[in-house]
N, C-alpha and C. Protein backbone atom coordinates (compact mmCIF):
# COMPACT_ATOMS: atom_id res chain seq x y z
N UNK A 1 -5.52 13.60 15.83
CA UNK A 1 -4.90 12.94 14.71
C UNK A 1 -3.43 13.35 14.57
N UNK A 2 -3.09 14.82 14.54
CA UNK A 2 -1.63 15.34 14.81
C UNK A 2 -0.85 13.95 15.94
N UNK A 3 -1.43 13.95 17.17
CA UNK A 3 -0.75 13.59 18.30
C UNK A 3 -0.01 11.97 17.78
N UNK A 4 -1.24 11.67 16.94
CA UNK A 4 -1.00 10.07 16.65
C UNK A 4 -0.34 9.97 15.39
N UNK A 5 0.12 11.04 14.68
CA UNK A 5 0.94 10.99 13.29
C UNK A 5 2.48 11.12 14.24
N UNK A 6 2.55 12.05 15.21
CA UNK A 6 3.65 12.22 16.12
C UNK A 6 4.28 11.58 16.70
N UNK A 7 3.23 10.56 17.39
CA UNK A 7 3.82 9.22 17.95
C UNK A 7 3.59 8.12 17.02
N UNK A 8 3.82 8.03 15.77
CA UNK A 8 3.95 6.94 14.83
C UNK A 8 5.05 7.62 14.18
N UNK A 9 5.04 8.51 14.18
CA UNK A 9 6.52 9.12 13.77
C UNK A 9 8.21 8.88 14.40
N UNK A 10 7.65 8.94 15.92
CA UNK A 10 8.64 9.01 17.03
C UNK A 10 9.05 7.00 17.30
N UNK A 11 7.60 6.70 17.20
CA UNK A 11 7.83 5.23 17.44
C UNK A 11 8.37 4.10 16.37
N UNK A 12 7.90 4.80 14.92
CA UNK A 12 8.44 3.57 13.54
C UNK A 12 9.70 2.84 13.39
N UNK A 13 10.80 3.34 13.99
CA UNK A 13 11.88 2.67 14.28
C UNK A 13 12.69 3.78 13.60
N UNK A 14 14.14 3.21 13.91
CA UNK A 14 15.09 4.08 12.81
C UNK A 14 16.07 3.43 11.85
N UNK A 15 16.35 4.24 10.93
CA UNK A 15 17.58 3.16 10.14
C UNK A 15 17.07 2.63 9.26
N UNK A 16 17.90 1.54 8.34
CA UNK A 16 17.34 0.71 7.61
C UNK A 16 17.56 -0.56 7.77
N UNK A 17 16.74 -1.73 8.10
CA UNK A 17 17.61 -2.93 8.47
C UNK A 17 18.55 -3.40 7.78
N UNK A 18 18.91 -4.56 8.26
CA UNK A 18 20.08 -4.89 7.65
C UNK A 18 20.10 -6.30 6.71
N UNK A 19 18.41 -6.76 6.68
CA UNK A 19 18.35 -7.59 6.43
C UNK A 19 16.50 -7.89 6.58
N UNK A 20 15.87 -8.08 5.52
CA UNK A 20 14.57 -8.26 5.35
C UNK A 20 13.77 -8.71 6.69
N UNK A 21 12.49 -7.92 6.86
CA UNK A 21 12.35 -8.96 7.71
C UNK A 21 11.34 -9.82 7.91
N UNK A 22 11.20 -10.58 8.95
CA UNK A 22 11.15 -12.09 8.70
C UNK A 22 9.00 -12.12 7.90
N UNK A 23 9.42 -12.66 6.96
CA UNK A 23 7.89 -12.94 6.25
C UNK A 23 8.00 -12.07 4.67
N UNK A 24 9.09 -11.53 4.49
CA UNK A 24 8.89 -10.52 3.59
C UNK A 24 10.29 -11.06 2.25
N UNK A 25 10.06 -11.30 1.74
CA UNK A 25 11.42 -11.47 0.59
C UNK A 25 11.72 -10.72 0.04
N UNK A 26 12.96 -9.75 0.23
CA UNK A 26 12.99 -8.91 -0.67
C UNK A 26 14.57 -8.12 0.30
N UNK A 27 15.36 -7.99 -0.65
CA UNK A 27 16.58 -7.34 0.04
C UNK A 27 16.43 -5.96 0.36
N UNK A 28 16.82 -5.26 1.74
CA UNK A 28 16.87 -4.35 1.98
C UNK A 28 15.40 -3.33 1.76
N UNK A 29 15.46 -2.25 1.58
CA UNK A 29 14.30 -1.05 1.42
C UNK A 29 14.41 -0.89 -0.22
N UNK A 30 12.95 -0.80 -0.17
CA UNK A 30 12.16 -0.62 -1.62
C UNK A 30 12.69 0.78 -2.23
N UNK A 31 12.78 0.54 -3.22
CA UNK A 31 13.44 1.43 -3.99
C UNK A 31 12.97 1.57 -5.55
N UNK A 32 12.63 2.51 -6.64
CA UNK A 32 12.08 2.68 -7.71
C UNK A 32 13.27 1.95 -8.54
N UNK A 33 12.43 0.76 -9.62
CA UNK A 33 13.39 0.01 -10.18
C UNK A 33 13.76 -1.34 -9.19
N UNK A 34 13.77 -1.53 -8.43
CA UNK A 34 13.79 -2.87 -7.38
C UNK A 34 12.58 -3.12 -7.62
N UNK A 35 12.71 -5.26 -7.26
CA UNK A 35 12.00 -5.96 -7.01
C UNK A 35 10.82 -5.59 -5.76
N UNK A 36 9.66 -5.43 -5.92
CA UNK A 36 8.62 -5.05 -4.96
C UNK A 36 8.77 -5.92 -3.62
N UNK A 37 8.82 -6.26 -2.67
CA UNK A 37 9.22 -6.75 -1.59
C UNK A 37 7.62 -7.93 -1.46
N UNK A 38 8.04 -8.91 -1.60
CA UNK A 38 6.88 -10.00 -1.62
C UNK A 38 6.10 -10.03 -0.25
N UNK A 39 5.14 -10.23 -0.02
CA UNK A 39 4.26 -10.52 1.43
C UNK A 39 2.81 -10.76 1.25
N UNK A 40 2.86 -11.53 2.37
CA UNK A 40 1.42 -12.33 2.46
C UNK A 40 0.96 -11.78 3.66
N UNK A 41 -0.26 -11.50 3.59
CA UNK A 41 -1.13 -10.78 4.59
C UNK A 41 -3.12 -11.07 4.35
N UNK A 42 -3.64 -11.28 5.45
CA UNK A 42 -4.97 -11.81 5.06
C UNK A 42 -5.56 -10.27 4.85
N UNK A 43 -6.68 -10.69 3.90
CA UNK A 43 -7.25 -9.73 3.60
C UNK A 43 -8.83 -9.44 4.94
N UNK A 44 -9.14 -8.02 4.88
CA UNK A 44 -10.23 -8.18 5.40
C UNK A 44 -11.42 -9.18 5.67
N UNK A 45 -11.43 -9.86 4.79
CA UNK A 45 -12.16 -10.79 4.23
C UNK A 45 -11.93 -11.59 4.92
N UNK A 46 -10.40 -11.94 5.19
CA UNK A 46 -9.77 -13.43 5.71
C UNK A 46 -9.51 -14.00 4.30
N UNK A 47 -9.43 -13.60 3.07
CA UNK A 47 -8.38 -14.38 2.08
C UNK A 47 -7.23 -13.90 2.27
N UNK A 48 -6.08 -15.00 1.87
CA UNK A 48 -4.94 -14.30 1.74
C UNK A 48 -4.21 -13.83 0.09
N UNK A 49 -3.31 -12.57 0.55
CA UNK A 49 -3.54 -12.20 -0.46
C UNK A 49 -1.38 -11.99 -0.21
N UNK A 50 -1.47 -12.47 -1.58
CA UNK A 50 -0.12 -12.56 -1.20
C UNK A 50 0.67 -11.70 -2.84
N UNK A 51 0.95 -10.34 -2.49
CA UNK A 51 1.91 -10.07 -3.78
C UNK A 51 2.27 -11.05 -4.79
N UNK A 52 3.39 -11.56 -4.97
CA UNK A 52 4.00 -12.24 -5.95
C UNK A 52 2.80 -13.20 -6.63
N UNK A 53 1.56 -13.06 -6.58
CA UNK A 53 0.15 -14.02 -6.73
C UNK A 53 0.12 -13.01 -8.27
N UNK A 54 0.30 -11.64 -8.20
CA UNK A 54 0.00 -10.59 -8.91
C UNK A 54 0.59 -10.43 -10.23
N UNK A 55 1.86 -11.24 -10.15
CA UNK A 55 2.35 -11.31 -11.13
C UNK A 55 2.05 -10.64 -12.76
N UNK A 56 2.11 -9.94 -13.19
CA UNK A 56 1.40 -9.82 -14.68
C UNK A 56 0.46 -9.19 -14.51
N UNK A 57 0.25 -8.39 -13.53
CA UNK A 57 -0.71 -7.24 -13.49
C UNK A 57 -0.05 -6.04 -12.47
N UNK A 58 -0.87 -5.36 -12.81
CA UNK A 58 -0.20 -3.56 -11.94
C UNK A 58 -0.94 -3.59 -11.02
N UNK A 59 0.19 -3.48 -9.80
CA UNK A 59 -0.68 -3.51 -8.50
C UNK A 59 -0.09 -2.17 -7.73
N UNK A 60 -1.08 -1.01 -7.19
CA UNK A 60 -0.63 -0.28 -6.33
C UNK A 60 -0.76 -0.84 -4.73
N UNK A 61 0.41 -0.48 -4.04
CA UNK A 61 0.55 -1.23 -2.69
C UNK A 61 0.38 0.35 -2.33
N UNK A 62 -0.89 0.55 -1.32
CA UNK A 62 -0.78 1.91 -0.88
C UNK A 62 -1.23 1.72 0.85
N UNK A 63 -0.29 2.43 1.42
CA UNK A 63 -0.32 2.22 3.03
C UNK A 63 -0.71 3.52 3.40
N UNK A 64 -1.42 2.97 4.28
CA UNK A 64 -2.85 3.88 4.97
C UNK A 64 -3.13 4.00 6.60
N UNK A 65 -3.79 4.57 7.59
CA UNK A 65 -4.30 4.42 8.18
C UNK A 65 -5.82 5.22 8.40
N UNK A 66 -6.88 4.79 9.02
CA UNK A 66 -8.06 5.33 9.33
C UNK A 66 -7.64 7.02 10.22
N UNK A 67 -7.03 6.56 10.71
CA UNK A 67 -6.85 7.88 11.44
C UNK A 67 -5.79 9.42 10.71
N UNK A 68 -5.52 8.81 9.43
CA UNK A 68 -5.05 9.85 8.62
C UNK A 68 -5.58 10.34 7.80
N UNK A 69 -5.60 11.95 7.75
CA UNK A 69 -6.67 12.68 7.52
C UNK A 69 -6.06 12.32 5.16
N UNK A 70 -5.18 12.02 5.23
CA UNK A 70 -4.65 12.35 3.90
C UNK A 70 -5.16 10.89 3.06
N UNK A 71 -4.50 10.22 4.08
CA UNK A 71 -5.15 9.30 3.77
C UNK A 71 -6.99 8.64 3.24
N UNK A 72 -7.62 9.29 4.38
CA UNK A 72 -9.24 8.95 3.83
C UNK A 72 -9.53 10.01 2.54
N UNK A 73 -8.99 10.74 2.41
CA UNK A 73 -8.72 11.91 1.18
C UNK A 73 -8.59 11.58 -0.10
N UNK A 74 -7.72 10.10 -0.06
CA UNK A 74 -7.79 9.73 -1.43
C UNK A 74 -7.92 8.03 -1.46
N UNK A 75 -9.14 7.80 -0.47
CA UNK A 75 -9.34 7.13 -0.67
C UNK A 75 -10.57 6.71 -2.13
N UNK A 76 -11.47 7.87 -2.04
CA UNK A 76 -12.34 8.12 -3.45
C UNK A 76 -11.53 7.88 -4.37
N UNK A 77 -10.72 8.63 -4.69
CA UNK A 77 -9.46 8.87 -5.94
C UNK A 77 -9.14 7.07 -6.52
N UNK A 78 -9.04 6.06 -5.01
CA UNK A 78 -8.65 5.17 -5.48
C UNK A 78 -9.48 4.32 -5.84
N UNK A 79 -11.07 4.25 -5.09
CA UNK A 79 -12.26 3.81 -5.51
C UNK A 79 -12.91 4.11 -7.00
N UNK A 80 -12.46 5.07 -7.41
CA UNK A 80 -12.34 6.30 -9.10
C UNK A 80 -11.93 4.88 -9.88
N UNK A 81 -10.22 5.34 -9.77
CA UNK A 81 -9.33 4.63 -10.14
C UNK A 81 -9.53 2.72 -10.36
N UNK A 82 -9.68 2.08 -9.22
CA UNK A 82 -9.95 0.82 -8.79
C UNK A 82 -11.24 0.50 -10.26
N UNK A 83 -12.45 1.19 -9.97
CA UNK A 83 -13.79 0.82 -10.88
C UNK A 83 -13.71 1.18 -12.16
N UNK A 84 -12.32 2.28 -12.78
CA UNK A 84 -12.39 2.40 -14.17
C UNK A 84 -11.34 1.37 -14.73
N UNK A 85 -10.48 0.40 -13.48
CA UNK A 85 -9.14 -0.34 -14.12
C UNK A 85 -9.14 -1.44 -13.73
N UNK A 86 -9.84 -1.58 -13.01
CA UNK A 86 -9.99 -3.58 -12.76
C UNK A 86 -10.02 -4.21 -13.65
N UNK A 87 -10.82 -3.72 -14.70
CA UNK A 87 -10.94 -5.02 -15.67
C UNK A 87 -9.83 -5.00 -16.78
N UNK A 88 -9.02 -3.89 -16.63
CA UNK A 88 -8.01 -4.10 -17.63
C UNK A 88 -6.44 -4.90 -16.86
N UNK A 89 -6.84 -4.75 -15.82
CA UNK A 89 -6.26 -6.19 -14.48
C UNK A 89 -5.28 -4.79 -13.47
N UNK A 90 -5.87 -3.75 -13.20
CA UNK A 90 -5.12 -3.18 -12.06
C UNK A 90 -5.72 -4.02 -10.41
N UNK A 91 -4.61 -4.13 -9.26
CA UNK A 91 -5.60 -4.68 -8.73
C UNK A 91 -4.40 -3.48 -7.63
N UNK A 92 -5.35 -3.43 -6.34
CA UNK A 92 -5.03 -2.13 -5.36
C UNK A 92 -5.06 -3.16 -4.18
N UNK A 93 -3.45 -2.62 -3.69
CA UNK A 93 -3.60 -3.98 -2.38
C UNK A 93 -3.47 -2.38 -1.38
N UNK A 94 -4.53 -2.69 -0.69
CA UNK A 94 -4.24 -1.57 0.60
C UNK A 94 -3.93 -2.22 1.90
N UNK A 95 -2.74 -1.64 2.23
CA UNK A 95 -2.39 -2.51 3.71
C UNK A 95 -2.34 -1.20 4.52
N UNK A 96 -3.18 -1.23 5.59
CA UNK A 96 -3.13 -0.47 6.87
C UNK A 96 -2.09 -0.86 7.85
N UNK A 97 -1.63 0.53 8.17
CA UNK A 97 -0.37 0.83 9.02
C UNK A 97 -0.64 1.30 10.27
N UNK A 98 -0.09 0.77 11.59
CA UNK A 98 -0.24 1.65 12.61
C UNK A 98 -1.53 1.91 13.24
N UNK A 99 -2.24 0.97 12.72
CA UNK A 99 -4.04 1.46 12.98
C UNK A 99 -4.78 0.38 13.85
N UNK A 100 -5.86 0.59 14.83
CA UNK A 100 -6.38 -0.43 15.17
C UNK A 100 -7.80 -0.98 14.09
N UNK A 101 -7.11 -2.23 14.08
CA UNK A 101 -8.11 -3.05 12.78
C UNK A 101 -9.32 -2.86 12.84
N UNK A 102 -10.37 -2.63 13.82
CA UNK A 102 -11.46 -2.33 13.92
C UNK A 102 -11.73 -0.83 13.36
N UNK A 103 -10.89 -0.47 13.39
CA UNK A 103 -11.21 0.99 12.73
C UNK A 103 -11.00 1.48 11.56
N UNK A 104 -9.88 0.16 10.70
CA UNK A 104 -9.25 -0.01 9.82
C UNK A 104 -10.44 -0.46 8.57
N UNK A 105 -11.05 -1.22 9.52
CA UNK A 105 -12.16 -2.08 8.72
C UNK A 105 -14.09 -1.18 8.82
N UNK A 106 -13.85 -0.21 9.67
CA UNK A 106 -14.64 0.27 9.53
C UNK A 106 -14.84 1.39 8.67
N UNK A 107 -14.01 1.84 8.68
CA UNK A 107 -13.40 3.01 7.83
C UNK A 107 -13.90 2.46 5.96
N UNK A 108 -12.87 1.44 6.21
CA UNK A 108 -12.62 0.53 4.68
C UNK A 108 -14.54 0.38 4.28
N UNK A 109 -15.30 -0.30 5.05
CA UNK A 109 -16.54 -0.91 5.16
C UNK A 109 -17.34 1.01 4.89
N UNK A 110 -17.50 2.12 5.45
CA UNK A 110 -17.61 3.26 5.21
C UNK A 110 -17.86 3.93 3.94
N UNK A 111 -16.58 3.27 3.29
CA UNK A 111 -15.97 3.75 2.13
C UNK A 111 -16.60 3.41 0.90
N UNK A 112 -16.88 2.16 0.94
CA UNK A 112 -17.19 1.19 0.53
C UNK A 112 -15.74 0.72 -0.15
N UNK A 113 -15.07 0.28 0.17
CA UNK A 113 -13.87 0.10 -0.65
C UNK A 113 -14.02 -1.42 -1.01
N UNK A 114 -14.01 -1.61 -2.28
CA UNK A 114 -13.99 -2.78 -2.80
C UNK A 114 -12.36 -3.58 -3.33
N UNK A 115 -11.84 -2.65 -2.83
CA UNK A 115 -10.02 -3.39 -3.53
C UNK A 115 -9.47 -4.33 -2.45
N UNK A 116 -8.59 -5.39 -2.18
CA UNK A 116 -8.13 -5.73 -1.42
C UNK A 116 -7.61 -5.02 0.03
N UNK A 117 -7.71 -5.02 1.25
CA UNK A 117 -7.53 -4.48 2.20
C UNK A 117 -7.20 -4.97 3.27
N UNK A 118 -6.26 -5.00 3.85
CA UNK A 118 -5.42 -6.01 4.89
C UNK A 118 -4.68 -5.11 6.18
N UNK A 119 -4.55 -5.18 7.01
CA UNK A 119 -3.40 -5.00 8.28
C UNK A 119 -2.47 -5.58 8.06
N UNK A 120 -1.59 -4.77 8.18
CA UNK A 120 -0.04 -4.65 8.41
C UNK A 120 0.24 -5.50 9.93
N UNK A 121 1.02 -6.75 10.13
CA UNK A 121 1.42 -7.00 11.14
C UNK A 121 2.04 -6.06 12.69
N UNK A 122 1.41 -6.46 13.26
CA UNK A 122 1.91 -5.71 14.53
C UNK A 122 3.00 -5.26 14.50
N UNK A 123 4.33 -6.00 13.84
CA UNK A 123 5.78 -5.22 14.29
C UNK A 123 5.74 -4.41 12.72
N UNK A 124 4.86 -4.24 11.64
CA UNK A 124 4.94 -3.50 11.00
C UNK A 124 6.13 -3.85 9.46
N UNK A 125 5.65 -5.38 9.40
CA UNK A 125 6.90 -6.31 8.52
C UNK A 125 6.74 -5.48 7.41
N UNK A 126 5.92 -5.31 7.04
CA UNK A 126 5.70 -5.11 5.35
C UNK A 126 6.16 -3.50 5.13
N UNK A 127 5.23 -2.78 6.08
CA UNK A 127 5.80 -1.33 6.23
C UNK A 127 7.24 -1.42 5.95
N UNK A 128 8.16 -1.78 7.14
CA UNK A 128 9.70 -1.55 7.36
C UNK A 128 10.02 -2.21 5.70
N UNK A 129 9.64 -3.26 5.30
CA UNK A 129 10.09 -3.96 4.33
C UNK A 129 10.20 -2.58 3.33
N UNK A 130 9.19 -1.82 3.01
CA UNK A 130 9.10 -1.14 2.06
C UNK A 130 9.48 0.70 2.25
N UNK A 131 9.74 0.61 3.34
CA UNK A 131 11.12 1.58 4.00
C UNK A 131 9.87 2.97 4.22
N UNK A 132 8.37 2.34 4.63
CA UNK A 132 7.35 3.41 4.83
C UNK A 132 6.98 3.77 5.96
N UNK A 133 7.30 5.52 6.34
CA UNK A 133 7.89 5.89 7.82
C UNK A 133 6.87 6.93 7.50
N UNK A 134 5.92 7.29 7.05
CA UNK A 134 4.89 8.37 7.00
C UNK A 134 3.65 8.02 6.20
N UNK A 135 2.29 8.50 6.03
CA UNK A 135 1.12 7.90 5.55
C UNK A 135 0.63 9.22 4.97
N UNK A 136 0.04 9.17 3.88
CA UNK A 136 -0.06 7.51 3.06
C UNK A 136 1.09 7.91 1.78
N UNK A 137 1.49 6.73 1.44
CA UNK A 137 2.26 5.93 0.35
C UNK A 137 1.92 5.22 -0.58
N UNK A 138 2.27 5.29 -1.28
CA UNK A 138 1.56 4.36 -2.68
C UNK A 138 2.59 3.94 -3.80
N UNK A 139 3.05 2.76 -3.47
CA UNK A 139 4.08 1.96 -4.52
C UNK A 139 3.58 1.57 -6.05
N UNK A 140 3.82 1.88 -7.08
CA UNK A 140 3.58 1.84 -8.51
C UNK A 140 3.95 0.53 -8.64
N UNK A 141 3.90 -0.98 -8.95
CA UNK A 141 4.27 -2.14 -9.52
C UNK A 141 4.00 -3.22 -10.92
N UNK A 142 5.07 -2.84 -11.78
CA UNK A 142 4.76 -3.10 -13.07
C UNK A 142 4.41 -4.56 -13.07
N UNK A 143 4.09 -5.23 -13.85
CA UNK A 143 3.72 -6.17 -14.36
C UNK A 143 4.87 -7.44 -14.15
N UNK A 144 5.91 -6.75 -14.02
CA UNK A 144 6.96 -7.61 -13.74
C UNK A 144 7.29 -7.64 -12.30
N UNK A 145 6.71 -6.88 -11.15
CA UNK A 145 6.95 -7.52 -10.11
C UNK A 145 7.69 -5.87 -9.73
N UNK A 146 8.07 -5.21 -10.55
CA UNK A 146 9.21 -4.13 -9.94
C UNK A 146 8.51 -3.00 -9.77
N UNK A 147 9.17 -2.10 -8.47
CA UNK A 147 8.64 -0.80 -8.25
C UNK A 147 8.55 0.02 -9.13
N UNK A 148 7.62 0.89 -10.38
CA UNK A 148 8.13 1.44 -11.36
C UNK A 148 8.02 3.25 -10.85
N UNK A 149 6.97 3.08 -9.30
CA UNK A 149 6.91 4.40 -8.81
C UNK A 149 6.72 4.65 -7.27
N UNK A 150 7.08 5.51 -6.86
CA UNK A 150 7.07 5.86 -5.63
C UNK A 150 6.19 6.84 -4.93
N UNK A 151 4.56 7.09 -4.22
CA UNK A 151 4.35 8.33 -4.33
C UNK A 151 4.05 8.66 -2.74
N UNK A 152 4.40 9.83 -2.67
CA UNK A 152 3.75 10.18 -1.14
C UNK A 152 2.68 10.91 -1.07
N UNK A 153 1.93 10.98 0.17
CA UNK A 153 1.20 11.76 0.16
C UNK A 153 -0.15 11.45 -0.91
N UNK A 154 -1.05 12.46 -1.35
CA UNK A 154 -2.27 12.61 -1.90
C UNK A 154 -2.13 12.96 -3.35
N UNK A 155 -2.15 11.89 -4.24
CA UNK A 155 -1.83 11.96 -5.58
C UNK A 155 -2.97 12.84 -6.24
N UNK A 156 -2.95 13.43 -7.30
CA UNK A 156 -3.82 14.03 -8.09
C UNK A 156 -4.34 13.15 -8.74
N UNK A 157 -5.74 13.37 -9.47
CA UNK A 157 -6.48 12.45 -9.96
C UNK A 157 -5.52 12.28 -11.02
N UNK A 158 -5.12 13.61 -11.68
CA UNK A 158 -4.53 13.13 -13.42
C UNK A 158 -3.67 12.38 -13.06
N UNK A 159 -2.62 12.82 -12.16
CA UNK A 159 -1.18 11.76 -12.20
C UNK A 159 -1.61 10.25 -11.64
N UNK A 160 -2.47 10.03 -10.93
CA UNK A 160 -2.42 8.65 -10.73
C UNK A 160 -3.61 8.52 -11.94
N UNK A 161 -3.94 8.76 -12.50
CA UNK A 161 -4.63 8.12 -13.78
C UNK A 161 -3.56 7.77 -14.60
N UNK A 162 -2.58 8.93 -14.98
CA UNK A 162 -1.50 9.03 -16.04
C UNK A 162 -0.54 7.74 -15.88
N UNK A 163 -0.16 7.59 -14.17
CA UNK A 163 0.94 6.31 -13.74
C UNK A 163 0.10 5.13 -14.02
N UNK A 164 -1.43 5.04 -13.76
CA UNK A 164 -1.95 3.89 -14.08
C UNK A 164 -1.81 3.58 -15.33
N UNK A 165 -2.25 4.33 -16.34
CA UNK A 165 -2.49 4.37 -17.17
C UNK A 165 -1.26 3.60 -18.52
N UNK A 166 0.17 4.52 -18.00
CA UNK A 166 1.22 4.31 -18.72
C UNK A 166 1.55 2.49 -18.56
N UNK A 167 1.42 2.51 -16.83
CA UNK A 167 1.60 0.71 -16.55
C UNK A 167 0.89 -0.26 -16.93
N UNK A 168 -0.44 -0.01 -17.45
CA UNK A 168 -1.51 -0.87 -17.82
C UNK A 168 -0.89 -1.03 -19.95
N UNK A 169 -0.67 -0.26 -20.26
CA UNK A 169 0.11 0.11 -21.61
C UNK A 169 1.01 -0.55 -21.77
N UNK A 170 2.03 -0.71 -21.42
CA UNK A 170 3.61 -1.46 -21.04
C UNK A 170 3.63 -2.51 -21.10
């Protein structure tokens, strides 16, 4: 798992583009307070599930792969999270990074993860869009479409209760 965090490290690209890229609307790299970077991506399922659909509800965009140990770590946390806030309209778009989909979906299927769950395009549109160069990540998105948080890594139960919590309020 080291070897393959190493070479997703070495391989993600460098820089920041210079210009969105192609499938993704949204200027430049995501940033707290910016517009969330729009994208359409099929879900496991084969629905598509397209951000800007979300409008008027809090959506965490959290990028993942099966083969990250931090990642399957909080994936419970978000299954927690997901079954105490759905109905007050949180909805959890998980897009897998860097991963082969079969493992992506097995993992997900494992888990039982019931939130939206999709692959990240091969050249990694949505990732670069949202300037995510390490796993896992988890974008905060208010109701209005904008980043209101940024998190890396393995959130604590309280604080991602507390960030849900404050955005569902607002």
């Amino acid at each position: 798992m080291v070897v393959g965090a190493v070479v997703w490290a070495l391989t993600a690209g460098g820089g920041t583009p210079s210009s969105p890229p192609s499938g993704v609307s949204a200027p430049g790299i995501a940033t707290v307070g910016s517009p969330a970077p729009d994208f359409e991506l099929a879900t496991f399922d084969g629905e598509p599930f397209r951000l800007s659909d979300q409008r008027g509800r809090v959506v965490l965009v959290n990028f993942w792969a099966s083969w990250c140990n931090p990642c399957r770590k909080e994936f419970p946390l978000f299954a927690e999270v997901y079954e105490r806030y759905r109905a007050d309209g949180l909805v959890i778009a998980g897009v897998a990074s860097r991963d082969i989909s079969s493992d992506s979906r097995d993992f997900a299927r494992e888990e039982g993860a019931e939130w939206p769950l999709m692959s990240d395009r091969s050249d990694q549109t949505v990732a670069r869009a949202y300037g995510v160069r390490a796993l896992p990540q988890t974008f905060f998105v208010d109701r209005d479409g904008r980043i209101a948080e940024r998190m890396y890594g393995i959130p604590s139960a309280a604080r991602l209760d507390g960030l849900i919590r404050r955005l569902l309020e607002s």
